[in-house]
N, C-alpha and C. Protein backbone atom coordinates (compact mmCIF):
# COMPACT_ATOMS: atom_id res chain seq x y z
N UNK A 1 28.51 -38.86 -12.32
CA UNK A 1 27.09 -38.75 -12.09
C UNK A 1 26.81 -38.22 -10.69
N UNK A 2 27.91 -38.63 -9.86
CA UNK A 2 27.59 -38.19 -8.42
C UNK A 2 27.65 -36.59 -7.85
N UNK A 3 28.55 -36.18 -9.05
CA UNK A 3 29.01 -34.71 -8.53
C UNK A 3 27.61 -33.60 -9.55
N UNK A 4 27.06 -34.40 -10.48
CA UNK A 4 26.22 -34.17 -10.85
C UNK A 4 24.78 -33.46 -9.88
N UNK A 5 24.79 -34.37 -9.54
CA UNK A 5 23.36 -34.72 -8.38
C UNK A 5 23.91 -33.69 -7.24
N UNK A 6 24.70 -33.65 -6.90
CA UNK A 6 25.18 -32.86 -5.67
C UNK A 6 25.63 -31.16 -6.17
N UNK A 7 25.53 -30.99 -7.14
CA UNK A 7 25.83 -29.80 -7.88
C UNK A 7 23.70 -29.03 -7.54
N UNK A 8 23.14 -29.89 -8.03
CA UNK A 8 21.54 -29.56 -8.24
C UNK A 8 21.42 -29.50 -6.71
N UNK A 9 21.68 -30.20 -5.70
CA UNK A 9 21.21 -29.90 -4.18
C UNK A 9 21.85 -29.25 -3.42
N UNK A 10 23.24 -28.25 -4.23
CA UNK A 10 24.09 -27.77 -3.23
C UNK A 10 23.09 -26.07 -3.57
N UNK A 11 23.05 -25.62 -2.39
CA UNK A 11 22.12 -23.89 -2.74
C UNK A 11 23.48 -23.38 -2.98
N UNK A 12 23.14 -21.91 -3.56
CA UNK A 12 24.03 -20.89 -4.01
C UNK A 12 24.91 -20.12 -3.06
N UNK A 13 26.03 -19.45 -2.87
CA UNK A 13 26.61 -19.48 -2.34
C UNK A 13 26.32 -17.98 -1.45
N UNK A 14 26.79 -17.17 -0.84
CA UNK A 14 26.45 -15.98 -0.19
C UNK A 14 26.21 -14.56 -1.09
N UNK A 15 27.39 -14.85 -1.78
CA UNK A 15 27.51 -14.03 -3.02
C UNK A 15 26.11 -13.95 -4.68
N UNK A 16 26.03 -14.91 -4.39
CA UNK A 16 25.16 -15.57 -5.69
C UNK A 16 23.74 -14.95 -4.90
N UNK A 17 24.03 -14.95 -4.00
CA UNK A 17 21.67 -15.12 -3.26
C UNK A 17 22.13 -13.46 -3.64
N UNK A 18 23.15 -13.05 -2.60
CA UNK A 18 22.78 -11.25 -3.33
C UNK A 18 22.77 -10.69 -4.31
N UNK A 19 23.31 -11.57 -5.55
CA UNK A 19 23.24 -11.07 -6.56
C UNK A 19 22.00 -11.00 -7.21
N UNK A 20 21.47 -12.19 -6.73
CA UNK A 20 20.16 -12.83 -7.54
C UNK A 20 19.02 -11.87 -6.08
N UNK A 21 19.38 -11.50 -5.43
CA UNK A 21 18.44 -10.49 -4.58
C UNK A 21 18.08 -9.57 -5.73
N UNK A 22 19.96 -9.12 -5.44
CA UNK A 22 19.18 -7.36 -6.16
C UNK A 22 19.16 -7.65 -7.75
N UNK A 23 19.06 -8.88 -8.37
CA UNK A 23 17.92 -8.46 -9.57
C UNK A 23 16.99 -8.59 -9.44
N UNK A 24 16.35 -9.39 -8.71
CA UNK A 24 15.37 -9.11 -8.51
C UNK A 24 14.09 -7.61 -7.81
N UNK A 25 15.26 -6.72 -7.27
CA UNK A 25 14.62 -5.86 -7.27
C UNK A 25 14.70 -4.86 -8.23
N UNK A 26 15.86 -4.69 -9.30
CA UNK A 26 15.99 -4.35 -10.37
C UNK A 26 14.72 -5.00 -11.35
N UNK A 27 14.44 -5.81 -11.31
CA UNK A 27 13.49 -6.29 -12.22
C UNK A 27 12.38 -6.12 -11.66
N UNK A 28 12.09 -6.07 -10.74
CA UNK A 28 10.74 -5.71 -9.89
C UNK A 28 10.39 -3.64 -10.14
N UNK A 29 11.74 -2.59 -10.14
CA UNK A 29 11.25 -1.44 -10.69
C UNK A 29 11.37 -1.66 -11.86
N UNK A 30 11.74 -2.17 -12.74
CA UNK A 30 11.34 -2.12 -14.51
C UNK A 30 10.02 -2.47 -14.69
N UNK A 31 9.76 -3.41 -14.18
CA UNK A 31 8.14 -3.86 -14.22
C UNK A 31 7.28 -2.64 -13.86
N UNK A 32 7.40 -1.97 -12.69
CA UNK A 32 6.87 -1.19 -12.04
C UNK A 32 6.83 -0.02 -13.20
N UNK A 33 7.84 0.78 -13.44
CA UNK A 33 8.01 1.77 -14.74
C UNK A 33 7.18 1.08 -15.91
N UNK A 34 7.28 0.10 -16.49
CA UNK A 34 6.51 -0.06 -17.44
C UNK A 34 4.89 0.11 -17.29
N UNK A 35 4.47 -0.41 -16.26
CA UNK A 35 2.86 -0.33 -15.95
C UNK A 35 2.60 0.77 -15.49
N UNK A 36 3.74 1.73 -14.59
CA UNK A 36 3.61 3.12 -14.56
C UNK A 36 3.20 3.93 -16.02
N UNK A 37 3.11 3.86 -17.11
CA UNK A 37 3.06 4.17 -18.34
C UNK A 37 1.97 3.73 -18.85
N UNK A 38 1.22 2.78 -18.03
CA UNK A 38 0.16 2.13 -18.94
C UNK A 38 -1.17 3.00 -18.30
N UNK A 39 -0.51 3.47 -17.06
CA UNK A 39 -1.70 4.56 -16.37
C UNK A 39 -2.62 5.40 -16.85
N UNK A 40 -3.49 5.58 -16.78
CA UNK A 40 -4.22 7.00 -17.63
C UNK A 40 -4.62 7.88 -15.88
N UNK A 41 -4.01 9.17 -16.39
CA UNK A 41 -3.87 9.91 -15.04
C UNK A 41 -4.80 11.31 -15.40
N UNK A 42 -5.49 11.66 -13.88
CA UNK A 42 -6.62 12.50 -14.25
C UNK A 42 -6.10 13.40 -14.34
N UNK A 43 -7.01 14.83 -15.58
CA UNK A 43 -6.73 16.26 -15.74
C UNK A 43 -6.48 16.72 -14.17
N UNK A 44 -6.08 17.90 -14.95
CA UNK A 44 -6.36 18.80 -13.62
C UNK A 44 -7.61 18.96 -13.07
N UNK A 45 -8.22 18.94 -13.80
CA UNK A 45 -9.86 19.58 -13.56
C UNK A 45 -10.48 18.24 -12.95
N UNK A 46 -10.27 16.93 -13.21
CA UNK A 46 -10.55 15.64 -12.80
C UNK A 46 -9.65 15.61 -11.72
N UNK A 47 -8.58 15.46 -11.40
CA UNK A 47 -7.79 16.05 -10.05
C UNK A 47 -8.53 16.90 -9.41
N UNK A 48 -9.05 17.57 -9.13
CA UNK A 48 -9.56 18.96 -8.53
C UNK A 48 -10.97 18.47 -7.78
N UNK A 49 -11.57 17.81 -8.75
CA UNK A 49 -12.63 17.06 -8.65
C UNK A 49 -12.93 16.35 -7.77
N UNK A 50 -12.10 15.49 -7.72
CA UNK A 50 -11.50 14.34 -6.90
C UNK A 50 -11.12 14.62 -5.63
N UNK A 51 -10.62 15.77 -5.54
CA UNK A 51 -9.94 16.18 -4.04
C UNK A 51 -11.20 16.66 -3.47
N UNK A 52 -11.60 17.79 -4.23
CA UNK A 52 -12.91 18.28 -3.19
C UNK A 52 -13.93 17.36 -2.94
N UNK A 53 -14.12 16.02 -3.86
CA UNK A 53 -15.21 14.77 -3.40
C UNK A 53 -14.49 14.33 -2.26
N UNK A 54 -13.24 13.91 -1.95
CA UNK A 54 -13.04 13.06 -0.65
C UNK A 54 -12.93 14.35 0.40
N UNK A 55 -12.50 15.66 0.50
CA UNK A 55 -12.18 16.47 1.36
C UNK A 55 -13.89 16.59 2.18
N UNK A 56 -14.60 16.84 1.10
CA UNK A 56 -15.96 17.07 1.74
C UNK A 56 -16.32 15.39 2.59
N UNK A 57 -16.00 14.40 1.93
CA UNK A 57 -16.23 13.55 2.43
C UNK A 57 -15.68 13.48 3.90
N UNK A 58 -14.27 13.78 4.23
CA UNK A 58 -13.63 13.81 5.36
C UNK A 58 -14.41 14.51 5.95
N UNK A 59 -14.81 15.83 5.58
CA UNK A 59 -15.92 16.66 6.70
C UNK A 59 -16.59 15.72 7.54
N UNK A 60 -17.88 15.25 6.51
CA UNK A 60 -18.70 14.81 6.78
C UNK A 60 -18.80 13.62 7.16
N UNK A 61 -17.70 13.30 7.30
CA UNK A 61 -17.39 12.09 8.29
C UNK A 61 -17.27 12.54 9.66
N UNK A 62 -16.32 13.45 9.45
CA UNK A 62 -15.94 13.94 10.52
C UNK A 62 -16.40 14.16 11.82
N UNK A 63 -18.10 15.14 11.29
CA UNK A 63 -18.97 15.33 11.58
C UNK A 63 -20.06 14.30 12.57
N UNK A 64 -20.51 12.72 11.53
CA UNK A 64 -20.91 12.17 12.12
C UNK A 64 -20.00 11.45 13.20
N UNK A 65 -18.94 11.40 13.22
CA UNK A 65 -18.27 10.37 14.04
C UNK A 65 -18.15 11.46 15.32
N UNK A 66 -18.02 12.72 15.43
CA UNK A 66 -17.86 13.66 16.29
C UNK A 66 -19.41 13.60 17.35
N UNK A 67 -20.40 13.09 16.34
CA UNK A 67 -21.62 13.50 16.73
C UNK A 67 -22.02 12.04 17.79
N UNK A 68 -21.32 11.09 16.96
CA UNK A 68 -21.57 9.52 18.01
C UNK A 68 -20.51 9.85 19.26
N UNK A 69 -19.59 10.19 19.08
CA UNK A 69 -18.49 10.38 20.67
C UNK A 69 -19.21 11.49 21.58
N UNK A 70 -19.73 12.35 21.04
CA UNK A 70 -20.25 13.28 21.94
C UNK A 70 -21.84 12.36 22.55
N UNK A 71 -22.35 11.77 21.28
CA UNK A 71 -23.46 10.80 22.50
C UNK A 71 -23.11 9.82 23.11
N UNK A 72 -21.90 9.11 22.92
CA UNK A 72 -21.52 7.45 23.43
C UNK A 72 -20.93 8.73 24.65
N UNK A 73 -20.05 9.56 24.52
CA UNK A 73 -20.20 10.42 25.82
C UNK A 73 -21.00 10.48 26.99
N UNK A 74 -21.93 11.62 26.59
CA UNK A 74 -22.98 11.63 27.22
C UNK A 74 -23.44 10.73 27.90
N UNK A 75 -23.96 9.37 27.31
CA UNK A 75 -24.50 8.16 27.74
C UNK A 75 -23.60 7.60 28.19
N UNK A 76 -22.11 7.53 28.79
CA UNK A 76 -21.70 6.86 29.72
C UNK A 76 -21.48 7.98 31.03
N UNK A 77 -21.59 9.49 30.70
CA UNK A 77 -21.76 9.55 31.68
C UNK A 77 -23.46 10.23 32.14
N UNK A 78 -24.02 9.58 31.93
CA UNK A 78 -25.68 9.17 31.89
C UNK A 78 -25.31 8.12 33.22
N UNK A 79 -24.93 6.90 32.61
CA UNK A 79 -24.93 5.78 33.45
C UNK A 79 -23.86 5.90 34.66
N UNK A 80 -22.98 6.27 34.73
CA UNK A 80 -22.04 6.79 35.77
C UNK A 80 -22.05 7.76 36.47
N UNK A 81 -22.89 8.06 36.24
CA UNK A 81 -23.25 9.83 36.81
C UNK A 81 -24.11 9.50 38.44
């Protein structure tokens, strides 16, 4: 009974944790591949779409954030001036 009990609290040995590592990352890309498959991925034309909505977006970000540095500019050297 004693070697019992001490079998359940002894951890695995150096060999055993790496083994049980890399299934786990083996089992972590199978998972991954399977839900890769469950994807629904846009046309081209929905691709295309998509790029020119965020590209313009980057502009126009671009734009305003260019437009606050050039006044937070200005206005410090407003006050330092």
């Amino acid at each position: 009974m004693a070697k019992a009990e001490e079998n359940k609290n002894t951890k695995p040995g150096f060999v055993q944790r790496c083994v049980n590592f890399f299934k786990g990352i083996g089992r972590s890309f199978k998972n991954m591949f399977h839900e890769l498959k469950k994807v629904s991925w846009p046309s081209k034309k929905e691709l295309l779409n998509y790029s020119v909505v965020v590209f313009v977006f980057m502009i126009v970000m671009g734009v305003i954030i260019g437009v606050f540095d050039l006044g937070a500019g200005a206005l410090i050297r407003l006050i330092t001036g």
